[in-house]
N, C-alpha and C. Protein backbone atom coordinates (compact mmCIF):
# COMPACT_ATOMS: atom_id res chain seq x y z
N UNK A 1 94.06 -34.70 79.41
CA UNK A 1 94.81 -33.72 80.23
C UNK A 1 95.35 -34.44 81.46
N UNK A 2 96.66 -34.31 81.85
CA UNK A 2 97.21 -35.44 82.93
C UNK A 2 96.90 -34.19 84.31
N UNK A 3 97.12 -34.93 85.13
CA UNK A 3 97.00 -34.60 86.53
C UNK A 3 97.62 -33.36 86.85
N UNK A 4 98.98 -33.07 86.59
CA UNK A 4 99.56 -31.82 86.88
C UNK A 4 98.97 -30.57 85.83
N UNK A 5 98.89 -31.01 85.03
CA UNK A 5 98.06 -29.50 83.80
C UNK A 5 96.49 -29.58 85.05
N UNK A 6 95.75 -30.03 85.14
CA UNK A 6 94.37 -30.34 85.85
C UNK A 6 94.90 -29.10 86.53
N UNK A 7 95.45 -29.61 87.69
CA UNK A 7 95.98 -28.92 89.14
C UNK A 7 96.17 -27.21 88.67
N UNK A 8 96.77 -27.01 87.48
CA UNK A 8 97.31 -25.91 87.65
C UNK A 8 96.29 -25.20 86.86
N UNK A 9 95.40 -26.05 86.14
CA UNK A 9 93.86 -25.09 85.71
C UNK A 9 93.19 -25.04 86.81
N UNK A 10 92.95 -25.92 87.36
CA UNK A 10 92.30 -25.66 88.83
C UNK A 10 92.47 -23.98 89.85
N UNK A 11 93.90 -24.24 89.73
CA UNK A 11 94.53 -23.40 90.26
C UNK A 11 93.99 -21.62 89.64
N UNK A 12 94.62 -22.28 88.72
CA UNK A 12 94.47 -20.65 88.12
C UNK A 12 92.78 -20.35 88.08
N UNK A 13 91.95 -20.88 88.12
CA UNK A 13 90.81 -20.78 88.22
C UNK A 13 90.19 -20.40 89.98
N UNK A 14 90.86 -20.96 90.57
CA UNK A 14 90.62 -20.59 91.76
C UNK A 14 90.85 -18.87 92.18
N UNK A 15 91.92 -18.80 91.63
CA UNK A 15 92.90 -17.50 91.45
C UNK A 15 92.17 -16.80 90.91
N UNK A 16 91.30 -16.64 89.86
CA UNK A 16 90.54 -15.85 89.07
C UNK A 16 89.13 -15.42 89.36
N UNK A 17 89.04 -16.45 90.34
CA UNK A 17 87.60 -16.51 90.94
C UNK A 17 87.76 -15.63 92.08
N UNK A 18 88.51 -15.17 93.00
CA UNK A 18 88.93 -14.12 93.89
C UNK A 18 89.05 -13.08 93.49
N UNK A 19 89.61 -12.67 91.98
CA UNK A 19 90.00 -11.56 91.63
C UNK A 19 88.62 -10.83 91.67
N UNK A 20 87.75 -12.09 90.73
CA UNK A 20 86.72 -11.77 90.43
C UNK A 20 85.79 -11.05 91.33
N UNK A 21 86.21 -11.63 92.59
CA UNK A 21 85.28 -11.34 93.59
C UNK A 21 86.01 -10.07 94.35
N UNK A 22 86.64 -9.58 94.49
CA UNK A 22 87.42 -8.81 94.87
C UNK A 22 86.99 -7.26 93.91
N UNK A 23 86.80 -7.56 92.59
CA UNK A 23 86.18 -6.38 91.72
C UNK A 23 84.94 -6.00 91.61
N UNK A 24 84.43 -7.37 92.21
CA UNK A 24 82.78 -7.20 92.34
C UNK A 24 82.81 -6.54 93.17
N UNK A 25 83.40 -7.05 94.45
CA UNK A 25 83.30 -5.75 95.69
C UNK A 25 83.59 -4.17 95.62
N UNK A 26 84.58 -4.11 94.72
CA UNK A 26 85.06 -2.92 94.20
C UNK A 26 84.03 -2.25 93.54
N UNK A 27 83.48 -3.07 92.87
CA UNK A 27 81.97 -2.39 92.29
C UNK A 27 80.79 -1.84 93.24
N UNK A 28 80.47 -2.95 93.50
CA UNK A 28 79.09 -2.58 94.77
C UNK A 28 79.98 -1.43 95.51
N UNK A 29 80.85 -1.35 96.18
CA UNK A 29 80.96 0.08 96.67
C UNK A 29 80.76 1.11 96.19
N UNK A 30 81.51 1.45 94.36
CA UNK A 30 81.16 2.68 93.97
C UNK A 30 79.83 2.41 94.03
N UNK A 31 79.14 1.60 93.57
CA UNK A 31 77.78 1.78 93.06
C UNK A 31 76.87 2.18 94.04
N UNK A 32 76.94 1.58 95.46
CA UNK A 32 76.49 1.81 96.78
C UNK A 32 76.79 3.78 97.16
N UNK A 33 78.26 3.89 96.69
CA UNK A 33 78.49 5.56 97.15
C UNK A 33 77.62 6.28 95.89
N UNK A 34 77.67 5.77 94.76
CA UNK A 34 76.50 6.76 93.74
C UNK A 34 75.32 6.80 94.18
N UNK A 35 74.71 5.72 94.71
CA UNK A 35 73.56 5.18 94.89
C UNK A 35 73.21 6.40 96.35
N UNK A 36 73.93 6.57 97.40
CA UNK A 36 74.06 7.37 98.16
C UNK A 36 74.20 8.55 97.73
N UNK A 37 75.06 9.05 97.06
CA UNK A 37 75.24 10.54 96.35
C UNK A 37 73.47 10.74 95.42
N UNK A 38 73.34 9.83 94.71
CA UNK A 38 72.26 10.22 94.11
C UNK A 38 70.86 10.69 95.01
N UNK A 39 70.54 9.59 96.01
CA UNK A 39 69.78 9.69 97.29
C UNK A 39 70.11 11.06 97.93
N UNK A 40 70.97 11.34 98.11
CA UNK A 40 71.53 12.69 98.94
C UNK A 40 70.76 13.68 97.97
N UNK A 41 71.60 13.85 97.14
CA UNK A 41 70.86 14.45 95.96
C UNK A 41 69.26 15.03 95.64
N UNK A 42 68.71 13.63 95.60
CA UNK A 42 67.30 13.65 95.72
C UNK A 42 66.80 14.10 96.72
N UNK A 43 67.31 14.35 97.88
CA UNK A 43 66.58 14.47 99.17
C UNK A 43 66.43 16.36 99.22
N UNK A 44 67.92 16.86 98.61
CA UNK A 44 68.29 17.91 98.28
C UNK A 44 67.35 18.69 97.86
N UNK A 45 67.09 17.71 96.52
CA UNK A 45 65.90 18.51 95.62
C UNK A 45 64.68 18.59 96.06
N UNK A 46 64.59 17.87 96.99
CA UNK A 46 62.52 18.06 97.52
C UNK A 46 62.66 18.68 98.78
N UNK A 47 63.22 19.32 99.36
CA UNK A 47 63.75 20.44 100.17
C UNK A 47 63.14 21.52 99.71
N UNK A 48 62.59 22.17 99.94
CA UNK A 48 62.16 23.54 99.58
C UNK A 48 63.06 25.00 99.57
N UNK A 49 62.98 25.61 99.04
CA UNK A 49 63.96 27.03 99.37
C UNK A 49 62.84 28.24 99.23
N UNK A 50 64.10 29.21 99.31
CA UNK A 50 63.38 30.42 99.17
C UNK A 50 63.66 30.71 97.79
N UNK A 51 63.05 31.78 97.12
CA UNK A 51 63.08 32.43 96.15
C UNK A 51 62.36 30.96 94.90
N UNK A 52 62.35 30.13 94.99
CA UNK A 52 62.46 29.01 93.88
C UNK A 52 60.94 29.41 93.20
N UNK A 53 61.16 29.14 92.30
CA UNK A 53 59.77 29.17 90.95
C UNK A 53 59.04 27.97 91.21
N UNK A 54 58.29 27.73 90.36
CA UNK A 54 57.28 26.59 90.15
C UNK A 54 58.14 25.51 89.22
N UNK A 55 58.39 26.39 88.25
CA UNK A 55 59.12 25.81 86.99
C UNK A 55 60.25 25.04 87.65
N UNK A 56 61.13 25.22 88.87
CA UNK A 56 62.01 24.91 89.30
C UNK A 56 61.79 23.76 90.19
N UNK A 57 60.80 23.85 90.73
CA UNK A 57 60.40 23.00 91.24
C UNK A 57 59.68 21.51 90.32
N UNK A 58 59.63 21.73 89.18
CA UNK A 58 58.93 20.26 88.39
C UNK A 58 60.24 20.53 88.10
N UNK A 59 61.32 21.11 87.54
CA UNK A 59 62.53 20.20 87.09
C UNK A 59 63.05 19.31 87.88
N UNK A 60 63.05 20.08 89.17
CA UNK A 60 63.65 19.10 90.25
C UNK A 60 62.38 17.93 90.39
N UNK A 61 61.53 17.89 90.16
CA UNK A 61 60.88 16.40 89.96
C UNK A 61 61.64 15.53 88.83
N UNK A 62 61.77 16.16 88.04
CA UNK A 62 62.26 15.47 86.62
C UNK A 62 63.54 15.09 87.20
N UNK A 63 64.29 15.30 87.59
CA UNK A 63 65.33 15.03 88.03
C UNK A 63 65.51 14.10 88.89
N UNK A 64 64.35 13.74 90.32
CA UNK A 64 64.19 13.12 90.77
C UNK A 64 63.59 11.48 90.21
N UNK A 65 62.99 11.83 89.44
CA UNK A 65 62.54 10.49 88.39
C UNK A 65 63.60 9.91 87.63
N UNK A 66 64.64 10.72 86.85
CA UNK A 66 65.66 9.87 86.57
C UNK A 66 66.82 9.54 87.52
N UNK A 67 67.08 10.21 88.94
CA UNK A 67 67.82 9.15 89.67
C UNK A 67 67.32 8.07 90.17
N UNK A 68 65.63 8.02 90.06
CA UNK A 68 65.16 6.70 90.50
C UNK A 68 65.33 5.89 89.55
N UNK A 69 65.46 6.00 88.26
CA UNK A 69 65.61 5.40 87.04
C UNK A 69 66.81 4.74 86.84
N UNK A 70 67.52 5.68 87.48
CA UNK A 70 69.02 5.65 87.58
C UNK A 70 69.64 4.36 88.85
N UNK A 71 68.85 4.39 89.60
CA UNK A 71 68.97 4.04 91.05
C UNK A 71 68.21 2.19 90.65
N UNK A 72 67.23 1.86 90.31
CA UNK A 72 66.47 0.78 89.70
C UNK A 72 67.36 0.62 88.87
N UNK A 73 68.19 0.91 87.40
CA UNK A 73 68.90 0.30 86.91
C UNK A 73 70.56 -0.49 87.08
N UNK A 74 70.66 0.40 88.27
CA UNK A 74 71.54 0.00 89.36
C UNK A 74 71.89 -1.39 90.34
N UNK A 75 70.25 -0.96 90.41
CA UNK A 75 69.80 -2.37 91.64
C UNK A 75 70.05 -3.38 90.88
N UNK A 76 69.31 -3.27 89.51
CA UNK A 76 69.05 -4.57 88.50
C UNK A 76 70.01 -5.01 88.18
N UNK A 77 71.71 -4.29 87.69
CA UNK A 77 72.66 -4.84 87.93
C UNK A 77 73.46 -5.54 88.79
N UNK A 78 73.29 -4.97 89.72
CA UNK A 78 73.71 -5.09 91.34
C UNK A 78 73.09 -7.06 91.44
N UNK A 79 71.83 -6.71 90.91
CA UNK A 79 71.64 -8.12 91.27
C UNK A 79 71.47 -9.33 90.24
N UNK A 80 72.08 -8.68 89.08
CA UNK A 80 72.69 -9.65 88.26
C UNK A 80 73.82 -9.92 88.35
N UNK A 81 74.90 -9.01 88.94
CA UNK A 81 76.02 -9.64 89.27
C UNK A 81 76.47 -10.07 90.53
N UNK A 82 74.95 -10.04 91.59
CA UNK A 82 75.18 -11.25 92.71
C UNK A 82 74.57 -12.59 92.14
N UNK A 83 73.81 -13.02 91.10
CA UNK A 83 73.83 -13.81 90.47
C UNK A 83 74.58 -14.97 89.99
N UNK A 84 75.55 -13.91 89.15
CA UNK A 84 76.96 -14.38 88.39
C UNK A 84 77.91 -14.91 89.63
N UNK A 85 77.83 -13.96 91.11
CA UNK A 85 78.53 -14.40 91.68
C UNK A 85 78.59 -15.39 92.61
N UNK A 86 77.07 -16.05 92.61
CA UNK A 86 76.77 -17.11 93.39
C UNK A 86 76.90 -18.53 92.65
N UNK A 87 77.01 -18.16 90.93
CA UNK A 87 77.36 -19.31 90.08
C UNK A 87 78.48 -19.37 90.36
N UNK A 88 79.29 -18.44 90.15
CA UNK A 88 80.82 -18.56 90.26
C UNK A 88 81.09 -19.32 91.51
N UNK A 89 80.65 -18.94 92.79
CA UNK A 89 80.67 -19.65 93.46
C UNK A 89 80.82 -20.72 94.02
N UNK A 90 79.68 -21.17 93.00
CA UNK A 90 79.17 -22.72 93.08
C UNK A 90 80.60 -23.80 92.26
N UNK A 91 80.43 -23.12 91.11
CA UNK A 91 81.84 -23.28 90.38
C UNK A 91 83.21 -24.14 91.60
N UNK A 92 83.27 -22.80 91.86
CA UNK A 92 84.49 -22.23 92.67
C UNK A 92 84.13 -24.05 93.73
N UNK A 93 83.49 -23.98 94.28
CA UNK A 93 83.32 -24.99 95.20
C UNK A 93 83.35 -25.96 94.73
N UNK A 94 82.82 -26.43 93.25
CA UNK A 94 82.81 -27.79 92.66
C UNK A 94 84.24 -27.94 92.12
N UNK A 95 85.25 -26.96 91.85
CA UNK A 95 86.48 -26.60 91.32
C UNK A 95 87.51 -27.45 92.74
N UNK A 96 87.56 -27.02 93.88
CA UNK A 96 87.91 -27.04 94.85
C UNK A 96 87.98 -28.14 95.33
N UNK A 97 86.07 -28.96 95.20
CA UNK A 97 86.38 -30.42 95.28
C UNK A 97 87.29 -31.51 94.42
N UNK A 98 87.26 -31.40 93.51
CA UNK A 98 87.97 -31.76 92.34
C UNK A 98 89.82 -31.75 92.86
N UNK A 99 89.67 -30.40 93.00
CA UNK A 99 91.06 -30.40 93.80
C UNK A 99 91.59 -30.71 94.48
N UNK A 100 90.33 -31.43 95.70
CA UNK A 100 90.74 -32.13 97.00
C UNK A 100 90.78 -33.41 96.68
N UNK A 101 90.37 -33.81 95.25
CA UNK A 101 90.42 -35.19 94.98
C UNK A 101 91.82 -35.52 94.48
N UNK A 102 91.77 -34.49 93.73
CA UNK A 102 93.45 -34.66 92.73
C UNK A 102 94.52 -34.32 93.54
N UNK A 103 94.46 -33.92 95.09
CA UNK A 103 95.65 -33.58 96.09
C UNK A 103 95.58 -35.03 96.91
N UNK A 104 94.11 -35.63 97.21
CA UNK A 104 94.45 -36.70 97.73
C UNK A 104 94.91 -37.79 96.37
N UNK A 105 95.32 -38.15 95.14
CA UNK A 105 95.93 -38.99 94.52
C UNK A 105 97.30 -38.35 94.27
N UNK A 106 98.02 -37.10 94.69
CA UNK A 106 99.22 -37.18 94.58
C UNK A 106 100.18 -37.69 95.26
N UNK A 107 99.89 -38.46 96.85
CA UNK A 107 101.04 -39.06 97.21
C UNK A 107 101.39 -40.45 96.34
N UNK A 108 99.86 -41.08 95.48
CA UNK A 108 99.81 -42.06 94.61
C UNK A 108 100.69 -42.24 93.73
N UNK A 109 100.59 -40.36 93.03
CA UNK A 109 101.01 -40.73 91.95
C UNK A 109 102.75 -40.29 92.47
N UNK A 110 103.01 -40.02 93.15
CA UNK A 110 104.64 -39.35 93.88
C UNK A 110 105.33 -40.95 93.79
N UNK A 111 104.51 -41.98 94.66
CA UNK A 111 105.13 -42.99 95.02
C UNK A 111 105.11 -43.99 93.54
N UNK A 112 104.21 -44.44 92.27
CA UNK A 112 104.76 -44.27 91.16
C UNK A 112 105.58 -43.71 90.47
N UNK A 113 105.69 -42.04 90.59
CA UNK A 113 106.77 -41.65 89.79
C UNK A 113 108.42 -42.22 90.59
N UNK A 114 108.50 -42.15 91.70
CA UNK A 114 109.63 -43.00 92.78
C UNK A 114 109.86 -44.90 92.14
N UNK A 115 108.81 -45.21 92.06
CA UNK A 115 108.68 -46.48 91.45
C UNK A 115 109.49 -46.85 89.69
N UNK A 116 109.24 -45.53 89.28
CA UNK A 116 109.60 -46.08 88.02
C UNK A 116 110.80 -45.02 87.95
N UNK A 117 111.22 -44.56 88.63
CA UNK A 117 112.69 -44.30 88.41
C UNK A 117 113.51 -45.29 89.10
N UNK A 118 113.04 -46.06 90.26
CA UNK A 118 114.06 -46.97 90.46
C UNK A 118 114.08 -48.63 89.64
N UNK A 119 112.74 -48.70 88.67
CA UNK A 119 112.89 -49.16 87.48
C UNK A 119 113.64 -48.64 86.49
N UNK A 120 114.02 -47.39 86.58
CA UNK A 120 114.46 -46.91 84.91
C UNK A 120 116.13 -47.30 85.79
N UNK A 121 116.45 -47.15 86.65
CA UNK A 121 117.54 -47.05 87.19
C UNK A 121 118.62 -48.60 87.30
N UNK A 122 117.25 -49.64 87.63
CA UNK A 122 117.80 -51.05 87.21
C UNK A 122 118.00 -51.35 85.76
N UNK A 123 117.28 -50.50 84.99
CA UNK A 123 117.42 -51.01 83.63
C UNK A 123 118.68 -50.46 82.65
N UNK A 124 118.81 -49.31 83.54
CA UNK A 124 120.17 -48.76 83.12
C UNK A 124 121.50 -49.50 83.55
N UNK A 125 121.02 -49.86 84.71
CA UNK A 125 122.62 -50.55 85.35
C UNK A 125 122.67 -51.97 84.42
N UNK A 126 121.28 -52.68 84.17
CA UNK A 126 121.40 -54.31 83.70
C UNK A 126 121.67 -53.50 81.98
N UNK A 127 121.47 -52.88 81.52
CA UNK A 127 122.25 -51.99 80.29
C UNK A 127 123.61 -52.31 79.91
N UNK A 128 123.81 -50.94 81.47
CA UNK A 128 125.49 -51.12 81.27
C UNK A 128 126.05 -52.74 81.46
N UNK A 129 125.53 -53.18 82.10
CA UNK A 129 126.11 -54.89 82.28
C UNK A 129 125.77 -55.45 80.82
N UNK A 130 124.75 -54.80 80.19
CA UNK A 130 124.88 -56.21 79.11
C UNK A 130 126.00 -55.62 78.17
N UNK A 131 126.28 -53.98 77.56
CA UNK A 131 126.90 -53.53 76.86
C UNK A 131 128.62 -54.17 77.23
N UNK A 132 128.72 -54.41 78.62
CA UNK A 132 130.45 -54.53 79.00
C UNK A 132 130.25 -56.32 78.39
N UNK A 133 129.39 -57.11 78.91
CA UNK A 133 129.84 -58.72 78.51
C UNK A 133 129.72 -58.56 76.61
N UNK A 134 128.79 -57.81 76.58
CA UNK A 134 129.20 -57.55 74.48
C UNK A 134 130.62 -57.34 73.94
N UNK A 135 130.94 -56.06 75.26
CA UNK A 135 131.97 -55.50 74.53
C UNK A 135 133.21 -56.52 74.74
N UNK A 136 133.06 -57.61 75.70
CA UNK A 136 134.07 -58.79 75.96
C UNK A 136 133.70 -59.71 75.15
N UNK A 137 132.48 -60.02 74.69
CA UNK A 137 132.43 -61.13 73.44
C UNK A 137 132.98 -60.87 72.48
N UNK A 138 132.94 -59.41 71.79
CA UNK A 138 133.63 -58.52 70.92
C UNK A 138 134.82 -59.17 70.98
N UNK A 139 135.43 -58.52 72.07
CA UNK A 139 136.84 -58.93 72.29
C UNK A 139 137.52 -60.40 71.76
N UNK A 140 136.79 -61.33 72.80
CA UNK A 140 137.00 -62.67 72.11
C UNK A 140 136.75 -63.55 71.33
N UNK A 141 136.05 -62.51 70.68
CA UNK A 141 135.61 -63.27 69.30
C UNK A 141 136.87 -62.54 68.22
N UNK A 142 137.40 -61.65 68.63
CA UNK A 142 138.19 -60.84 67.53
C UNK A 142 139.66 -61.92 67.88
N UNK A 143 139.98 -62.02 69.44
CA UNK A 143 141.24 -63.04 69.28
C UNK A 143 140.84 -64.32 68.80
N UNK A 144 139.97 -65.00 68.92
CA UNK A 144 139.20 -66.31 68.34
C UNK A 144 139.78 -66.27 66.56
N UNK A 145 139.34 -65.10 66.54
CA UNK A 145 139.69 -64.87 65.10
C UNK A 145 141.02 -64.76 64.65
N UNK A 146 141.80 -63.73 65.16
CA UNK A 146 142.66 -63.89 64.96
C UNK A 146 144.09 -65.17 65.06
N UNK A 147 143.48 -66.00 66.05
CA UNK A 147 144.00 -67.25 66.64
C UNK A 147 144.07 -68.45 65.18
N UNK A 148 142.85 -68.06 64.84
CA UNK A 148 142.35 -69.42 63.73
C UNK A 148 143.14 -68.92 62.73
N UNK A 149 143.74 -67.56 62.05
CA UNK A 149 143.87 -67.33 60.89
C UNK A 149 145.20 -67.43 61.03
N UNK A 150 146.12 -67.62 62.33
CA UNK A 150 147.62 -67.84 62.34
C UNK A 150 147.66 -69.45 62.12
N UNK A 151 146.78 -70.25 62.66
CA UNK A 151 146.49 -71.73 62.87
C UNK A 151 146.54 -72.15 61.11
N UNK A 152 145.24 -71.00 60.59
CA UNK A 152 145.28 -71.58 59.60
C UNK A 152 146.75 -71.38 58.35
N UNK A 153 147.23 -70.12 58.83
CA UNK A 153 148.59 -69.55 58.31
C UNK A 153 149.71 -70.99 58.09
N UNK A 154 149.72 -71.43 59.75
CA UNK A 154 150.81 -72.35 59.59
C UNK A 154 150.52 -73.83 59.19
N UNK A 155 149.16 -74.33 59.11
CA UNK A 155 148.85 -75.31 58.52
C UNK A 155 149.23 -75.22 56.87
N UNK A 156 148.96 -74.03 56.14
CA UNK A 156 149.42 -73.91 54.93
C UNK A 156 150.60 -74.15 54.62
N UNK A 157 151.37 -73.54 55.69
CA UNK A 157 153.10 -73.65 55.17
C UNK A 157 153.19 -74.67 55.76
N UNK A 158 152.58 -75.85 56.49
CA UNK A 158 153.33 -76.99 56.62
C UNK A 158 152.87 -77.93 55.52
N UNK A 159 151.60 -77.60 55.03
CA UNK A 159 150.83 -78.62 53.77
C UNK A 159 152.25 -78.46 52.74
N UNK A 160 152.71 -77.09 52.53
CA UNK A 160 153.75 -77.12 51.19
C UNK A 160 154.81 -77.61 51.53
N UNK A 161 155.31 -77.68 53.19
CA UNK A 161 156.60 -78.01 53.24
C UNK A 161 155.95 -79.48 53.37
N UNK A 162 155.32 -80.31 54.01
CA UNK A 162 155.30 -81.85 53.21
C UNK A 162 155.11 -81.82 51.77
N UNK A 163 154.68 -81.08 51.25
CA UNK A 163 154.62 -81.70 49.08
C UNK A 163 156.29 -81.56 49.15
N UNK A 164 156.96 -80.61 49.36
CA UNK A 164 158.40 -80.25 49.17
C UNK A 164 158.72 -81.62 49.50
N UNK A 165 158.76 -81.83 50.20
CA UNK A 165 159.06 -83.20 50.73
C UNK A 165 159.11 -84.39 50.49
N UNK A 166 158.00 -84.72 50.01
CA UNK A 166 157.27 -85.76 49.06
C UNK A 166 157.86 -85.88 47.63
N UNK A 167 157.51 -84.46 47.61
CA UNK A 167 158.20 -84.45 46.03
C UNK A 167 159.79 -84.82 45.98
N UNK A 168 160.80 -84.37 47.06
CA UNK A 168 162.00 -84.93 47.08
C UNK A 168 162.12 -86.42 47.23
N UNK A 169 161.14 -87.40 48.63
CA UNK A 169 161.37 -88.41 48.20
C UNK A 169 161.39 -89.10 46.95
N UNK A 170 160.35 -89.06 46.42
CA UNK A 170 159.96 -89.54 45.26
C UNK A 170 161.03 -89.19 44.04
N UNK A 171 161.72 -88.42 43.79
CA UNK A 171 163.09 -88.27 42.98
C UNK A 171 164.08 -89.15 43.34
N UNK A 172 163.84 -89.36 44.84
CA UNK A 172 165.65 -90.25 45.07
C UNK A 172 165.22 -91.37 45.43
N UNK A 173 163.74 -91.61 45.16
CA UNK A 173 163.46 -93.29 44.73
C UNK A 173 163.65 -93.46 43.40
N UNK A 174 162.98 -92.63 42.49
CA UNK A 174 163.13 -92.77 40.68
C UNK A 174 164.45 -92.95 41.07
N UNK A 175 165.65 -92.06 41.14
CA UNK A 175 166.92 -92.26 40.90
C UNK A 175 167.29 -94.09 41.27
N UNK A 176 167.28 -93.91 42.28
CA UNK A 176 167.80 -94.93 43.27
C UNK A 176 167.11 -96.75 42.52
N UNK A 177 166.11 -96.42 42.07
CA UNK A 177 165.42 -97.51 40.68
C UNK A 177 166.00 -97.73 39.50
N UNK A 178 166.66 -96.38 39.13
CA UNK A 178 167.28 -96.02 37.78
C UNK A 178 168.37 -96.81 37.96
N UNK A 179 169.65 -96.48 38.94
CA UNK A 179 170.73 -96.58 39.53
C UNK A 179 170.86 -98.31 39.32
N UNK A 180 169.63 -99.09 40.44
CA UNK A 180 169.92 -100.15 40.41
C UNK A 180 169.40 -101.26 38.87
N UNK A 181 168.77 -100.69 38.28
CA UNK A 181 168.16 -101.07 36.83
C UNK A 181 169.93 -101.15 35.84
N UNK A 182 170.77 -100.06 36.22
CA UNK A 182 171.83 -100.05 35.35
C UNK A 182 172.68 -101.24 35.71
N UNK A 183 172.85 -101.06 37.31
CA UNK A 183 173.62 -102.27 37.49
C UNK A 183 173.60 -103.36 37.03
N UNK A 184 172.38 -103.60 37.62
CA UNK A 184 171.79 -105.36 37.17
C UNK A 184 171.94 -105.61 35.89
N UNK A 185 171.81 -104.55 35.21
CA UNK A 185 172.37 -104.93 33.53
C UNK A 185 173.36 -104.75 32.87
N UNK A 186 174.50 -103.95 34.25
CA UNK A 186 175.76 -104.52 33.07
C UNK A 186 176.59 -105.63 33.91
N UNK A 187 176.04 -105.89 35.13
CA UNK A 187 176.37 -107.02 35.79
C UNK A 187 175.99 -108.60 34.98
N UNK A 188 175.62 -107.94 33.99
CA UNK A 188 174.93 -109.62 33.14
C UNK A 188 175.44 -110.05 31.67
N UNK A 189 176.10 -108.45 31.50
CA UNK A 189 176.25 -108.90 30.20
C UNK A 189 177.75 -109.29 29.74
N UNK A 190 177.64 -109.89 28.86
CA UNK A 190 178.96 -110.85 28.38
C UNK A 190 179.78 -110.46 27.57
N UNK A 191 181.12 -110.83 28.63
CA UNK A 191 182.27 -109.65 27.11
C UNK A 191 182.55 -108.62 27.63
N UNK A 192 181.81 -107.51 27.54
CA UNK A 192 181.62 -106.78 28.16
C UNK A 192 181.72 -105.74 29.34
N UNK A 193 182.81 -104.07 29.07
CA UNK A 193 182.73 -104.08 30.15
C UNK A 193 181.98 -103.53 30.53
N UNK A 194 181.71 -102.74 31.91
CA UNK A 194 180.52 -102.39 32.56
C UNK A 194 180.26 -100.91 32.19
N UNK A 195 179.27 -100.66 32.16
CA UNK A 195 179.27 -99.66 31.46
C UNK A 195 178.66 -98.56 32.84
N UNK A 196 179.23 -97.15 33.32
CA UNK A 196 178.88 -96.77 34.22
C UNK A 196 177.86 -95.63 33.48
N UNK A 197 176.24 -95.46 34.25
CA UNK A 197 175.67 -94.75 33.69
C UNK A 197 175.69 -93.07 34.37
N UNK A 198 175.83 -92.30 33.48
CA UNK A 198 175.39 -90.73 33.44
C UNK A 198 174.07 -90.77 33.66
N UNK A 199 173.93 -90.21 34.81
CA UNK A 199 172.23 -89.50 35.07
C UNK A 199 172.28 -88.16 34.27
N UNK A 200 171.22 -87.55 33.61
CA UNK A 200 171.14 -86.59 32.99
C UNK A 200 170.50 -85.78 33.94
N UNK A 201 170.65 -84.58 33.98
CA UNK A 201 170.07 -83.42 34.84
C UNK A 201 168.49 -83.48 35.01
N UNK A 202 167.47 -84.01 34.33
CA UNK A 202 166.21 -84.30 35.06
C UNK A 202 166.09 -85.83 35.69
N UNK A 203 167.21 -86.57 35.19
CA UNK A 203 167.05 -87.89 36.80
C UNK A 203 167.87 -87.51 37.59
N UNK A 204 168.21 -86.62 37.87
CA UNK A 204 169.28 -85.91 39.56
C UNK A 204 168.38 -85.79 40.61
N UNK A 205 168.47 -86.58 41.73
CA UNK A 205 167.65 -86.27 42.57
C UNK A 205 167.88 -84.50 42.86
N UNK A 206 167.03 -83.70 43.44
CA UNK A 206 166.70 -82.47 43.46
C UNK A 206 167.81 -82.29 45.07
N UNK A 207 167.57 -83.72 46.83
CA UNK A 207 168.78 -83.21 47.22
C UNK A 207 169.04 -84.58 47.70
């Protein structure tokens, strides 16, 4: 049970213990005014009159024996519930100390609960700081990315435009081999005139 539930059983116990005592008092009075009415009563009956019988006179004994009966079972309560109310009491006082203990640890626990909200409060702000440098790594990791895949874009089209390339030299060297292979051989031969050669459409250089 933490400290604030304690306090407020405390409390309400304190509270209950007054009521208590407050009804007890309420009691002992009627019981004190019966206790008086009955006494009155009794005093009534052993009074003598005129005209009264004999017979009238032992009832009113009988009568007098059960308000004493009445009056003794009274008391006996009376002082069972000053009993109850001197436990309660005691209670009540050991309740109270308890209370003076748990009022002196609340500026303790005030200046902890102050403590860890201005912990919860740094941890929120170093939060938001780590979420914003994420949300900027985010960021530059997405142009990073995007950077490399144009890089890698135009490295491709330059790999094909050198084969294009390559591949053209290499035609108008074959040719240019072909070309001089014809010469040299009709430059030699005897009789003969020169014979000019037709390239056929796959020795054409391409440009």
């Amino acid at each position: 049970m933490d400290t604030v539930t304690r306090l407020f059983f405390l409390l309400s116990l304190v509270l209950l213990h007054e009521a208590s005592q407050a009804f007890l008092g309420q009691m002992a009075t009627r019981h004190g005014a019966m206790g008086r009415s009955i006494s009155h009563m009794s005093t009534m009956a052993d009074q003598p009159k005129l005209g009264r019988f004999d017979s009238s006179i032992e009832t009113s004994n009988d009568d007098s024996d059960g308000d004493n009966h009445r009056n003794k079972k009274l008391t006996e309560l009376l002082e069972h519930t000053r009993g109850q109310l001197l436990e309660s009491q005691s209670n009540v006082t050991s309740m109270e100390a308890q209370l003076k203990e748990l009022n002196g640890k609340v500026p303790d626990l005030e200046f902890k609960i102050t403590e860890m909200r201005v912990k919860l409060s740094e941890e929120q702000r170093a939060r938001k700081t780590a979420e914003s440098a994420l949300d900027a790594l985010k960021a530059s990791n997405e142009q990073l990315t995007a950077t490399l895949n144009e890089e890698r874009i135009e490295k491709l089209n330059d790999a094909e435009q050198v084969k294009k390339e390559r591949e053209s030299i290499r035609y108008m060297v074959q040719a240019s081999v072909k070309l001089a292979r014809t010469r040299i051989k009709n430059k030699f031969m005897d009789g003969k005139t020169a014979i000019h050669t037709v390239f056929s459409p796959k020795d054409q250089p391409l440009c």
